[in-house]
N, C-alpha and C. Protein backbone atom coordinates (compact mmCIF):
# COMPACT_ATOMS: atom_id res chain seq x y z
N UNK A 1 140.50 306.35 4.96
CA UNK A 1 141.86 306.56 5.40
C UNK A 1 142.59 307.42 4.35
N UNK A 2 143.39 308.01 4.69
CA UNK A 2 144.17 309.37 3.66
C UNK A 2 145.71 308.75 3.81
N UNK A 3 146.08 308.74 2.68
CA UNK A 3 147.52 308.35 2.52
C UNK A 3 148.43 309.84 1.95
N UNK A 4 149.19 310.22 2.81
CA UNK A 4 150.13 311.26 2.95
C UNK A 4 151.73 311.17 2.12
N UNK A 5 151.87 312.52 1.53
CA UNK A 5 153.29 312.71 1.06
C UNK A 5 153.45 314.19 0.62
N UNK A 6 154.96 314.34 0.95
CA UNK A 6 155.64 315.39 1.25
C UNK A 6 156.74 315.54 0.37
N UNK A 7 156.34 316.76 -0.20
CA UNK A 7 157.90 317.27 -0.85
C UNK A 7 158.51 318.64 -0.26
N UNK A 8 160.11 318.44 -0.61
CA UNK A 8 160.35 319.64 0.00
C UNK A 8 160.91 320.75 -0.92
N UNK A 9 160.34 322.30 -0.60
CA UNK A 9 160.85 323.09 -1.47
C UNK A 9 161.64 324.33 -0.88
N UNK A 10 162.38 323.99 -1.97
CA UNK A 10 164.02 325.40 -1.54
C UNK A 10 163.36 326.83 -1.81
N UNK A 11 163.33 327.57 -0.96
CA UNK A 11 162.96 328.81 -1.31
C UNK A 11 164.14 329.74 -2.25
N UNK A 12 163.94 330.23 -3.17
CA UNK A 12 165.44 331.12 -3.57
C UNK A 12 165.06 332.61 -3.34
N UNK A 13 165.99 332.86 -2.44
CA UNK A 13 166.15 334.13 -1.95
C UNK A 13 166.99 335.38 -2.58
N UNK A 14 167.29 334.69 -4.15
CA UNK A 14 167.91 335.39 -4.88
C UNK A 14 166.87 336.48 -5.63
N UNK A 15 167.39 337.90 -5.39
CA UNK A 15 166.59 339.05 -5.06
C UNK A 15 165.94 339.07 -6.80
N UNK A 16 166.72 338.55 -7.97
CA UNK A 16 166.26 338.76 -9.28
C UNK A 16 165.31 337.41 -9.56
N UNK A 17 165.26 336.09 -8.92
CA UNK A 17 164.32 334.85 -9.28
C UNK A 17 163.50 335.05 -8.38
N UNK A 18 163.07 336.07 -7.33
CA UNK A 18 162.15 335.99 -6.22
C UNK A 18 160.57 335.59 -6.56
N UNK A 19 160.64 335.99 -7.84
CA UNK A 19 158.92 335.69 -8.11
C UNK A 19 158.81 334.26 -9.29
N UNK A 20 159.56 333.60 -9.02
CA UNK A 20 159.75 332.18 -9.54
C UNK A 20 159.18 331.13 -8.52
N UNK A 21 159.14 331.86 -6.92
CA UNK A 21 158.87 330.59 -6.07
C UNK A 21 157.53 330.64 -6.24
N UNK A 22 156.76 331.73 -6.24
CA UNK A 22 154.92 331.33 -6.48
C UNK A 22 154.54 330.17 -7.91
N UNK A 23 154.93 330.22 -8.60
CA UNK A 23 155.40 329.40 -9.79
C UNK A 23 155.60 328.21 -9.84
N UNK A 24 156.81 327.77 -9.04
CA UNK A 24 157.13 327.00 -8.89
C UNK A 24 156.53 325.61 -8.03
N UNK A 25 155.93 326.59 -7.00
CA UNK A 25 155.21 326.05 -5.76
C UNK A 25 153.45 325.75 -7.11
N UNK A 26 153.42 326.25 -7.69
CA UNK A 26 151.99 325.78 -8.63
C UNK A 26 152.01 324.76 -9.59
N UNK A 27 153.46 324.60 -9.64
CA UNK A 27 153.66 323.54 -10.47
C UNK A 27 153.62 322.08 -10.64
N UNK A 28 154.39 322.24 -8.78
CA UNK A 28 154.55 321.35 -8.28
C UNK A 28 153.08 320.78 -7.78
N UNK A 29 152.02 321.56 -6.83
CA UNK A 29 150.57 321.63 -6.80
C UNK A 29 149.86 320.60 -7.79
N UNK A 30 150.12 321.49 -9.20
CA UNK A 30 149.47 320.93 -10.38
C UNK A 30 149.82 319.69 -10.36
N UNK A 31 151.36 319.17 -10.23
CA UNK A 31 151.68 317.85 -10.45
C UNK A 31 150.96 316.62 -9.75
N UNK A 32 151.18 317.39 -8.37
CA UNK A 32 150.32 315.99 -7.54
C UNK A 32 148.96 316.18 -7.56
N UNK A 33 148.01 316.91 -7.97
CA UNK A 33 146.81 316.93 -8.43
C UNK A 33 146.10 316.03 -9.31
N UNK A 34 146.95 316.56 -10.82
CA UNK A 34 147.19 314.96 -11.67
C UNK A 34 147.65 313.82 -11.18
N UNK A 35 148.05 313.65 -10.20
CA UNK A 35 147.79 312.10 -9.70
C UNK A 35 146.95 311.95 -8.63
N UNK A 36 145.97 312.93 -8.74
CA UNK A 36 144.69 312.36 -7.67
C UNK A 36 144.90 312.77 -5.96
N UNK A 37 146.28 313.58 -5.77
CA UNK A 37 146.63 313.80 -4.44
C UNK A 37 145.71 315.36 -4.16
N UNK A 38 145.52 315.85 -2.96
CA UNK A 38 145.24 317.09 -2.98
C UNK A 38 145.82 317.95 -2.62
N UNK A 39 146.41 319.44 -2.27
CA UNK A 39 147.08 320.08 -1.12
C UNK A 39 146.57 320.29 -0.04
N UNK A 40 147.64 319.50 0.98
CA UNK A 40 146.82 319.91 2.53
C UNK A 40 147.88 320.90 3.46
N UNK A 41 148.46 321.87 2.58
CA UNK A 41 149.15 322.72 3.84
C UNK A 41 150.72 322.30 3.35
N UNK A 42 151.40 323.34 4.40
CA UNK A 42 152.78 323.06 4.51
C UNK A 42 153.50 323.36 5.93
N UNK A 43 154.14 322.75 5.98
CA UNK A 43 155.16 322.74 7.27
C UNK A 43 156.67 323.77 7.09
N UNK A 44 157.05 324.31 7.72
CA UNK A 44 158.67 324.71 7.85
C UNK A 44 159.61 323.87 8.32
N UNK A 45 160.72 323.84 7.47
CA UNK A 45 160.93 323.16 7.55
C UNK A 45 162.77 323.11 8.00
N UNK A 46 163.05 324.44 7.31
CA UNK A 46 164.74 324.74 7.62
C UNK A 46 164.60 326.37 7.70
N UNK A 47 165.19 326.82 9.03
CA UNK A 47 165.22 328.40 8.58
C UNK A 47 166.95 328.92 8.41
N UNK A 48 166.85 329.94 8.73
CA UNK A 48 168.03 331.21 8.17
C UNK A 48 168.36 331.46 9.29
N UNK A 49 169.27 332.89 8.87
CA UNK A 49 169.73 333.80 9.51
C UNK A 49 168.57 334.81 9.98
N UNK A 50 168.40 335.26 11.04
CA UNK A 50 167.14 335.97 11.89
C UNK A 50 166.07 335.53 11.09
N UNK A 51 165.78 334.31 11.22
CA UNK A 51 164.59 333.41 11.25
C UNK A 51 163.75 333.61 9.26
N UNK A 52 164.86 333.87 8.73
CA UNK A 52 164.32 333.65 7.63
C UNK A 52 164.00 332.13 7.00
N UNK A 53 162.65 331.86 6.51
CA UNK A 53 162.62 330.70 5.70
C UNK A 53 163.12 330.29 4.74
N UNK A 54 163.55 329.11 4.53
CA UNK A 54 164.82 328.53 3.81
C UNK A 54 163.93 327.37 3.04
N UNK A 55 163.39 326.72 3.69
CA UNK A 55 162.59 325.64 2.89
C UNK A 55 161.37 324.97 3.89
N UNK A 56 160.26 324.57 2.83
CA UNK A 56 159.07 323.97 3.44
C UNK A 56 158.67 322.54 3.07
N UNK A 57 157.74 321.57 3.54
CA UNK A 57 157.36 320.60 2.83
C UNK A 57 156.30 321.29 2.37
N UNK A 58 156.00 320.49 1.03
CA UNK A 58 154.15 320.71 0.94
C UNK A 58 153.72 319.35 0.95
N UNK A 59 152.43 319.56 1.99
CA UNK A 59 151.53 318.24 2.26
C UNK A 59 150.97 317.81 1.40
N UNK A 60 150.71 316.66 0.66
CA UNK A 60 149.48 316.25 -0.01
C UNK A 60 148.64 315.01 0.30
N UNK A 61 147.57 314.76 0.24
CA UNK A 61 146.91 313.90 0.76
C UNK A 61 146.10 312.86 -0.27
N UNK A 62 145.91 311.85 -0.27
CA UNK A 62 144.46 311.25 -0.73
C UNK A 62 143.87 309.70 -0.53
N UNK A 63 142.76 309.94 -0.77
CA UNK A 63 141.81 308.68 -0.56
C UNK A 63 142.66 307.62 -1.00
N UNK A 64 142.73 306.17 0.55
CA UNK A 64 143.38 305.24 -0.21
C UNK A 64 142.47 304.19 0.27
C-alpha cells in the first residue's frame, strides 16, 4: 500500500526570479526524498489570466 502527500507550489512569475522555480521545485524533491517519500508527478492546481499556471501540488508517495 503507498501512503500519499502533497505540497503546494507558488510559481513566481516575476520576470527577474524566473529561474528560482526549477530550484526550488529540487529542493523541495530533495526534502521528501530524505524522508523516504518518492516523486510521483504533479497536478495543477490554480491558474491565471489566459490560462497561465499559478500553482501545482507535487505528489509524493511511499511504502507504508
Amino acid at each position: 500500500m503507498k501512503e500519499y502527500t502533497y505540497e503546494t507550489f507558488y510559481i513566481n512569475h516575476n520576470w527577474v526570479f524566473r529561474k528560482e522555480n526549477p530550484q526550488r521545485c529540487r529542493d523541495i524533491i530533495d526534502r521528501y526524498a530524505r524522508q523516504g517519500y518518492r516523486y510521483a508527478g504533479y497536478v495543477p492546481t490554480e491558474f491565471g489570466l489566459y490560462g497561465m499556471l499559478n500553482a501545482i501540488d507535487l505528489i509524493f508517495e511511499k511504502d507504508v
